[in-house]
N, C-alpha and C. Protein backbone atom coordinates (compact mmCIF):
# COMPACT_ATOMS: atom_id res chain seq x y z
N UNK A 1 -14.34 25.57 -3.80
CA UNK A 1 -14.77 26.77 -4.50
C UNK A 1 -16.28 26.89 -4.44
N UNK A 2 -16.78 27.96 -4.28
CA UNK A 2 -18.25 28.39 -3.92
C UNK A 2 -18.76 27.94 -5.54
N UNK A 3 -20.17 27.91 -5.28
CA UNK A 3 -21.28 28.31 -6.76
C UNK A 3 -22.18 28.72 -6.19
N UNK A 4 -22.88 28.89 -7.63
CA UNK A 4 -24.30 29.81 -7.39
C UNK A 4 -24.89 28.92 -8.48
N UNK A 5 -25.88 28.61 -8.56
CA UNK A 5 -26.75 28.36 -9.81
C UNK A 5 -28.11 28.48 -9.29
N UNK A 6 -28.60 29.65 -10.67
CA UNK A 6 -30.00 29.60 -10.58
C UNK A 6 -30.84 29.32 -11.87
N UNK A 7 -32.19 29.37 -11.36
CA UNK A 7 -32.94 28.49 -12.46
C UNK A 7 -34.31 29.56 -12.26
N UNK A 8 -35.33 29.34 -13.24
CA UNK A 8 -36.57 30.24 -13.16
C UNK A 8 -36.67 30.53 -13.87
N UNK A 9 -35.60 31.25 -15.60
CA UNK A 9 -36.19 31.98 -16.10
C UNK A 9 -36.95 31.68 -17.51
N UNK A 10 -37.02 32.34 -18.40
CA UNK A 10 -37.70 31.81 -19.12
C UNK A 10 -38.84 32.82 -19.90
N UNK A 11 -39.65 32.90 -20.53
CA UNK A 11 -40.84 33.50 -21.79
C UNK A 11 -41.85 33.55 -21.03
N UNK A 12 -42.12 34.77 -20.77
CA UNK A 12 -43.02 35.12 -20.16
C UNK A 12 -43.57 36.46 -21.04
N UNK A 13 -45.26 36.34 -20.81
CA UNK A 13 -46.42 37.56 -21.83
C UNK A 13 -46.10 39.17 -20.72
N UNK A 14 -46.29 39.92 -21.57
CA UNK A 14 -46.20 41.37 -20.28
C UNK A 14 -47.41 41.35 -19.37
N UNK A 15 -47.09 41.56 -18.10
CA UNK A 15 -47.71 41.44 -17.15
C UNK A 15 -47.94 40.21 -16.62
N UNK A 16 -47.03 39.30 -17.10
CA UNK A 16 -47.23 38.02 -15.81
C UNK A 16 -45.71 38.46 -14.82
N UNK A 17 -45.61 36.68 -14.50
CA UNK A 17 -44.72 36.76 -13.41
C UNK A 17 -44.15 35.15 -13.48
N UNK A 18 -43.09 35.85 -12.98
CA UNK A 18 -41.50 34.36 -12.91
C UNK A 18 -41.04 34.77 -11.89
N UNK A 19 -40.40 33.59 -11.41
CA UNK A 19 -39.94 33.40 -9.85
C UNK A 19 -38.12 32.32 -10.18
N UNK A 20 -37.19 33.81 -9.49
CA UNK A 20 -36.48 33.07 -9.91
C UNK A 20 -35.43 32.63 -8.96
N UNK A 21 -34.57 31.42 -8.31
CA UNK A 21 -34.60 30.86 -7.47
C UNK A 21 -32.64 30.73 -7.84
N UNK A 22 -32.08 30.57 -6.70
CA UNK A 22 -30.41 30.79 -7.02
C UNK A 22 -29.95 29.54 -5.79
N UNK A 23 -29.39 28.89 -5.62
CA UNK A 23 -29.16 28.00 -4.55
C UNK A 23 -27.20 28.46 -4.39
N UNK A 24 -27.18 28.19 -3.04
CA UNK A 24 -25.50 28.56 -3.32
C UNK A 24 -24.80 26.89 -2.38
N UNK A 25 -23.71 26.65 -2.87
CA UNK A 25 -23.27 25.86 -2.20
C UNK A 25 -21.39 26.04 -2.12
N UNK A 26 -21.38 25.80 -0.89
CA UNK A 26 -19.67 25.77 -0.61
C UNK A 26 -19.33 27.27 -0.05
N UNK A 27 -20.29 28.01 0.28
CA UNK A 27 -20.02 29.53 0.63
C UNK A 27 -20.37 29.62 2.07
N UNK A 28 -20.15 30.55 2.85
CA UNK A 28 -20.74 31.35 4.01
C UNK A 28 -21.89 31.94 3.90
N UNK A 29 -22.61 30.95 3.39
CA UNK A 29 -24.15 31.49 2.72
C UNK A 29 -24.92 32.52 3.72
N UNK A 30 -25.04 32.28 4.78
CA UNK A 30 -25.75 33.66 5.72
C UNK A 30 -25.06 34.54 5.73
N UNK A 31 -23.85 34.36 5.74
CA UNK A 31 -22.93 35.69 5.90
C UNK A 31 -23.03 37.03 4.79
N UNK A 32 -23.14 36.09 3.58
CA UNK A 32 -23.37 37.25 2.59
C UNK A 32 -24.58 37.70 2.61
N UNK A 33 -24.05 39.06 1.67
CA UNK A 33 -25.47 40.04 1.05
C UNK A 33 -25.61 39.17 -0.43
N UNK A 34 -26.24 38.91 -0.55
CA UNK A 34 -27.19 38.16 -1.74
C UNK A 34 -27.74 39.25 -2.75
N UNK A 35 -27.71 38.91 -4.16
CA UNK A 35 -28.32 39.77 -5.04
C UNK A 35 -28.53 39.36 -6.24
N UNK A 36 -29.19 40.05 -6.80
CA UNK A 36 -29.62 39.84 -8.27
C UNK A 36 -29.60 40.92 -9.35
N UNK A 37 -28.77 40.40 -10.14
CA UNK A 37 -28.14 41.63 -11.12
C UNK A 37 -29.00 41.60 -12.68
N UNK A 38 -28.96 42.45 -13.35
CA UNK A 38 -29.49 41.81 -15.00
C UNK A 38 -28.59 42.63 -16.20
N UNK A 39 -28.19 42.10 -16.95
CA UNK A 39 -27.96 42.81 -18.14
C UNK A 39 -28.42 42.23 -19.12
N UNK A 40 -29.29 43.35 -19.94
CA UNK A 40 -29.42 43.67 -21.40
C UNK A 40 -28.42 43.45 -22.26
N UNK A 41 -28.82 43.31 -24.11
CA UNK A 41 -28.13 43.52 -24.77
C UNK A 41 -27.48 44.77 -24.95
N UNK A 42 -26.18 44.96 -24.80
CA UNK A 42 -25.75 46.70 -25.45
C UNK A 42 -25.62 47.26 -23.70
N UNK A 43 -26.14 46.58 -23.25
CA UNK A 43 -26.06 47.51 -21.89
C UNK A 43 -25.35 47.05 -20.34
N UNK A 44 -25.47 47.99 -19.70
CA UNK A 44 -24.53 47.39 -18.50
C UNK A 44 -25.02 46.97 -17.49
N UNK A 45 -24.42 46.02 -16.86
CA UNK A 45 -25.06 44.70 -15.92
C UNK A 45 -25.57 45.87 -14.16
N UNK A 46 -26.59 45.98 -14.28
CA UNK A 46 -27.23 46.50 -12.68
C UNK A 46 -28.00 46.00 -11.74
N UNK A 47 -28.02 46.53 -11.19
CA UNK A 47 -28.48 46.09 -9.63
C UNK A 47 -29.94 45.89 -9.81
N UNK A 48 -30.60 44.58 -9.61
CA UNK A 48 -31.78 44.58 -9.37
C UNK A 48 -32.86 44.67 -8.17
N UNK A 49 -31.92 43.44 -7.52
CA UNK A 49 -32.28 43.67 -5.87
C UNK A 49 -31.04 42.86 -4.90
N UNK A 50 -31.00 43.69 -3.48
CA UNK A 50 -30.07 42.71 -2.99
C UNK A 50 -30.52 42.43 -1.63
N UNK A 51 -30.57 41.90 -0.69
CA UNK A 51 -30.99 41.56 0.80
C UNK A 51 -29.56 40.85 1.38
N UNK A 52 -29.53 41.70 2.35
CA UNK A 52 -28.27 41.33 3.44
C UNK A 52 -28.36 40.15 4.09
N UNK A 53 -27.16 39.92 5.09
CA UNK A 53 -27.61 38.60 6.51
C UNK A 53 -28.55 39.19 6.65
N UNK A 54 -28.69 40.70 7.14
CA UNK A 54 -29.49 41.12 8.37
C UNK A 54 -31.34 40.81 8.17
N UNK A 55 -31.31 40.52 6.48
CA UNK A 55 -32.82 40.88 5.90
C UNK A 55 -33.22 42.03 5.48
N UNK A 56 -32.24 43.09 4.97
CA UNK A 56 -32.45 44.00 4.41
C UNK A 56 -32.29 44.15 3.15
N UNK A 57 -33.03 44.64 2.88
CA UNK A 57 -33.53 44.81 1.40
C UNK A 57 -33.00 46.09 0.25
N UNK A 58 -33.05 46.14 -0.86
CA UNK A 58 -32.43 47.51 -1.83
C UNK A 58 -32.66 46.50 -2.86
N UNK A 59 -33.47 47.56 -3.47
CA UNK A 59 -33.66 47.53 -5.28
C UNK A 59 -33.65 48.56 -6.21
N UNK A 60 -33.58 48.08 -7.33
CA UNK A 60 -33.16 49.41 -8.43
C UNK A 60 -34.03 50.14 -8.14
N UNK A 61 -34.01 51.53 -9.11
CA UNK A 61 -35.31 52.26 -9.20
C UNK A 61 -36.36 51.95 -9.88
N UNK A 62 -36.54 51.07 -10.94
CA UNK A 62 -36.91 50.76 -11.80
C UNK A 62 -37.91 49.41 -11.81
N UNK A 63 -37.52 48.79 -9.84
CA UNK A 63 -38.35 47.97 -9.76
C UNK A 63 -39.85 47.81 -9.34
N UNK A 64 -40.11 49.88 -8.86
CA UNK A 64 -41.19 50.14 -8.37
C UNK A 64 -42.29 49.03 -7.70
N UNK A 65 -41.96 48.50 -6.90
CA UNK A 65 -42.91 47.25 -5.95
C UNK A 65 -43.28 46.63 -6.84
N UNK A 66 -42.47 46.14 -8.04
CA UNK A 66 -43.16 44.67 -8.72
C UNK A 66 -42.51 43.60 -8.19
N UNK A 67 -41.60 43.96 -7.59
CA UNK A 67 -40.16 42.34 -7.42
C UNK A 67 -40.18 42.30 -5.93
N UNK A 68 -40.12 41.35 -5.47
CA UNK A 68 -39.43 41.11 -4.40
C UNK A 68 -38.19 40.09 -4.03
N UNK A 69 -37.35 40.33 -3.22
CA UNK A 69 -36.01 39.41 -2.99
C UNK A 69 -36.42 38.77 -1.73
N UNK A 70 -35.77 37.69 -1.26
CA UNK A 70 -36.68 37.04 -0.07
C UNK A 70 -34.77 35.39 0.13
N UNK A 71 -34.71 35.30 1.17
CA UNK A 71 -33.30 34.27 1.35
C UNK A 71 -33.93 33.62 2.58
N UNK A 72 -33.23 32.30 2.19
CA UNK A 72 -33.51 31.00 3.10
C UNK A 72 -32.41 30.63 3.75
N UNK A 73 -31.68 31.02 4.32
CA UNK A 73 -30.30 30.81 5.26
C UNK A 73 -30.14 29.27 5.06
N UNK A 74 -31.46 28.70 5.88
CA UNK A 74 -31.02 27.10 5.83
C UNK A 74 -31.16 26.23 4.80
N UNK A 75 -31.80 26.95 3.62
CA UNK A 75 -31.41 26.14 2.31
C UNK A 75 -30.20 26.74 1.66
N UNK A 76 -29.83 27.83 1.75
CA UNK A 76 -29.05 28.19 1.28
C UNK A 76 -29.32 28.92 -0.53
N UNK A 77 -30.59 29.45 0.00
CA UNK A 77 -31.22 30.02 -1.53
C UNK A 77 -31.79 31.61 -1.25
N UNK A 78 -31.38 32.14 -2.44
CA UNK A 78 -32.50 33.31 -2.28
C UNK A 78 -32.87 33.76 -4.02
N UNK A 79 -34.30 34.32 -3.55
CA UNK A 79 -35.50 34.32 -4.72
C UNK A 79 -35.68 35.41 -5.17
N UNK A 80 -36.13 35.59 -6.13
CA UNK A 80 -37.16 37.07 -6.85
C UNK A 80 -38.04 36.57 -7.44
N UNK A 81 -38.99 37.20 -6.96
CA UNK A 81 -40.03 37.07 -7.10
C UNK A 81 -40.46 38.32 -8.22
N UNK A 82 -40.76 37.81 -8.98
CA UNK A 82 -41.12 39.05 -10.67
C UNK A 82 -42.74 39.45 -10.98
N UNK A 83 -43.23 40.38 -10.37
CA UNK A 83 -44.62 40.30 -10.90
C UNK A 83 -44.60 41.93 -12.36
N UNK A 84 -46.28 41.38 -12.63
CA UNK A 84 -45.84 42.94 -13.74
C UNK A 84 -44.62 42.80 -14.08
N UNK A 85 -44.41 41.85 -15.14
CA UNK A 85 -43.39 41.85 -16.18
C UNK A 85 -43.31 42.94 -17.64
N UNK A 86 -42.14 43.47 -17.88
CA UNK A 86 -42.62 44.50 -19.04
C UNK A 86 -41.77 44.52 -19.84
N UNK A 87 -41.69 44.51 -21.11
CA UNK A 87 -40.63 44.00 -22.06
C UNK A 87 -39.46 44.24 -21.50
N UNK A 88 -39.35 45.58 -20.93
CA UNK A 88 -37.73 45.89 -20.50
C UNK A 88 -37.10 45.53 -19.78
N UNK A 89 -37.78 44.83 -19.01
CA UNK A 89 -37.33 43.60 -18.19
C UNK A 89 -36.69 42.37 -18.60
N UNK A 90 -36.35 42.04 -19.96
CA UNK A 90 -35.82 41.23 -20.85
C UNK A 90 -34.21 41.37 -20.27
N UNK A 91 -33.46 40.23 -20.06
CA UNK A 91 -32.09 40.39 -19.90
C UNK A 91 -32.06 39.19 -19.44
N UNK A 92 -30.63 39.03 -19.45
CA UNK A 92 -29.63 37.70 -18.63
C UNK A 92 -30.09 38.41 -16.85
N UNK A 93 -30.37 37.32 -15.99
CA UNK A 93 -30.28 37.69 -14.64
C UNK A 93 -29.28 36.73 -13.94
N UNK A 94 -28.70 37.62 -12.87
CA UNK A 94 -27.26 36.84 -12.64
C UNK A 94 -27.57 37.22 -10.96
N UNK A 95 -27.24 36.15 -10.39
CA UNK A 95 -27.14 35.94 -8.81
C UNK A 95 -25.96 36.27 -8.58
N UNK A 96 -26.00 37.05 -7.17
CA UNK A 96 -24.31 37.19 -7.16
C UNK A 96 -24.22 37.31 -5.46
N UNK A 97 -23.45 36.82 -4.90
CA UNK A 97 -23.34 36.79 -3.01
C UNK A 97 -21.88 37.47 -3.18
N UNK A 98 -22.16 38.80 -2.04
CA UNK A 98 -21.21 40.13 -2.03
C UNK A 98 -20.53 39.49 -0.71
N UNK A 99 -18.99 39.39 -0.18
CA UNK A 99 -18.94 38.91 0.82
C UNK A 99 -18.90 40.57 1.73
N UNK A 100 -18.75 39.91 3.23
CA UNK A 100 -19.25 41.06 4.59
C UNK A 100 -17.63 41.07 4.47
N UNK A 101 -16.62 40.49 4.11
CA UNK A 101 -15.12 41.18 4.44
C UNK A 101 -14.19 40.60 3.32
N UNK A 102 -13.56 41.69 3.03
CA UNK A 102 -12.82 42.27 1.90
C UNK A 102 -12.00 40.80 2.08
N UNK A 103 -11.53 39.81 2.54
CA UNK A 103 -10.96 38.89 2.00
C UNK A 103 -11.42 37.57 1.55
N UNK A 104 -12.77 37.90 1.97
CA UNK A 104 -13.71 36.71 1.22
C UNK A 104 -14.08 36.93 -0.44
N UNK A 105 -14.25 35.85 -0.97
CA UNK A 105 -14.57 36.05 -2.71
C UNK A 105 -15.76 36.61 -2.30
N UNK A 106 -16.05 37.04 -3.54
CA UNK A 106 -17.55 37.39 -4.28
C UNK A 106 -17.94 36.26 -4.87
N UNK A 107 -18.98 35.69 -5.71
CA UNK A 107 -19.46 34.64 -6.19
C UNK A 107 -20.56 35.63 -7.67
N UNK A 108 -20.80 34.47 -8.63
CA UNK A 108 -21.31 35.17 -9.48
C UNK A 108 -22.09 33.55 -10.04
N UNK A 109 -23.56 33.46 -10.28
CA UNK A 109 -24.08 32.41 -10.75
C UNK A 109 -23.69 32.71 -12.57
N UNK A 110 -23.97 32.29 -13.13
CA UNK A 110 -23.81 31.35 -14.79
C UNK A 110 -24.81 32.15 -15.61
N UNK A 111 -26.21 32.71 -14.43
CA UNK A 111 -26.51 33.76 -15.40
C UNK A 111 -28.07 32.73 -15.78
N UNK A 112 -29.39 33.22 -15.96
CA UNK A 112 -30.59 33.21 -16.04
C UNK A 112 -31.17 33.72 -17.12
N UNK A 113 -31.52 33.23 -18.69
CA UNK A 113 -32.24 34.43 -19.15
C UNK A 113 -34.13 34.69 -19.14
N UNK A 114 -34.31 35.81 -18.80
CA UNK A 114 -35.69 36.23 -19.09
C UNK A 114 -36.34 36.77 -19.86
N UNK A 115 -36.80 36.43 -20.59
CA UNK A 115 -37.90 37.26 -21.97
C UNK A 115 -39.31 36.93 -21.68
N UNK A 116 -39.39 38.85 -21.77
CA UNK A 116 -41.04 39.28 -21.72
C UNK A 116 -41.40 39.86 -23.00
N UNK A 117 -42.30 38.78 -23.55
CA UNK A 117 -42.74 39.43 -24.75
C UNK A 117 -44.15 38.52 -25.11
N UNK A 118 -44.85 39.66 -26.13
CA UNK A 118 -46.28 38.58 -26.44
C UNK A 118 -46.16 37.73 -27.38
């Protein structure tokens, strides 16, 4: 059975930055699209950023060039990188590898939390 576990997050002041790091093991790790999800309290779990095999990239609207997503095939990790942190950025962040064909699982990490506050 696949995992995901990531690590990074943590209390951070508005306007810094956390880097947060997901390792996968037991999966077709290049094969998937890789991503990073967040939910709030009260609210519903969305798309933060995701990067394909290919190295392509998609992020919310909301991430306006503060974040970047970035994957290491041969470690088998991929990152976000968080700059310009802003309270609303507060949530559980959850790694998740989408598989490329409908009979492969999906995977979902355990979940990250981040708080931006002074």
């Amino acid at each position: 059975q696949g995992q995901l576990v990531e690590s990074g997050g943590g209390l951070v002041q508005p306007g810094g930055s956390l880097r947060l790091s997901c390792v996968a093991s037991r999966i077709g790790f290049s094969f998937y699209t890789m991503g990073w999800y967040r939910q709030a309290p009260g609210k519903q779990r969305e798309l933060v950023a995701k990067i394909t095999s290919g190295g392509s990239t998609n992020y919310g609207d909301f991430v306006n060039g503060r974040f970047t997503i970035s994957r290491n095939n041969t470690k088998k990790t991929v990152s976000l990188q968080m700059d310009s942190l802003k309270p609303e950025d507060t949530a559980v962040y959850y790694c998740n590898a989408d598989p490329p064909v409908s009979g492969w699982n999906p995977y979902w990490g355990q979940g990250t939390q981040v708080t931006v506050s002074s």
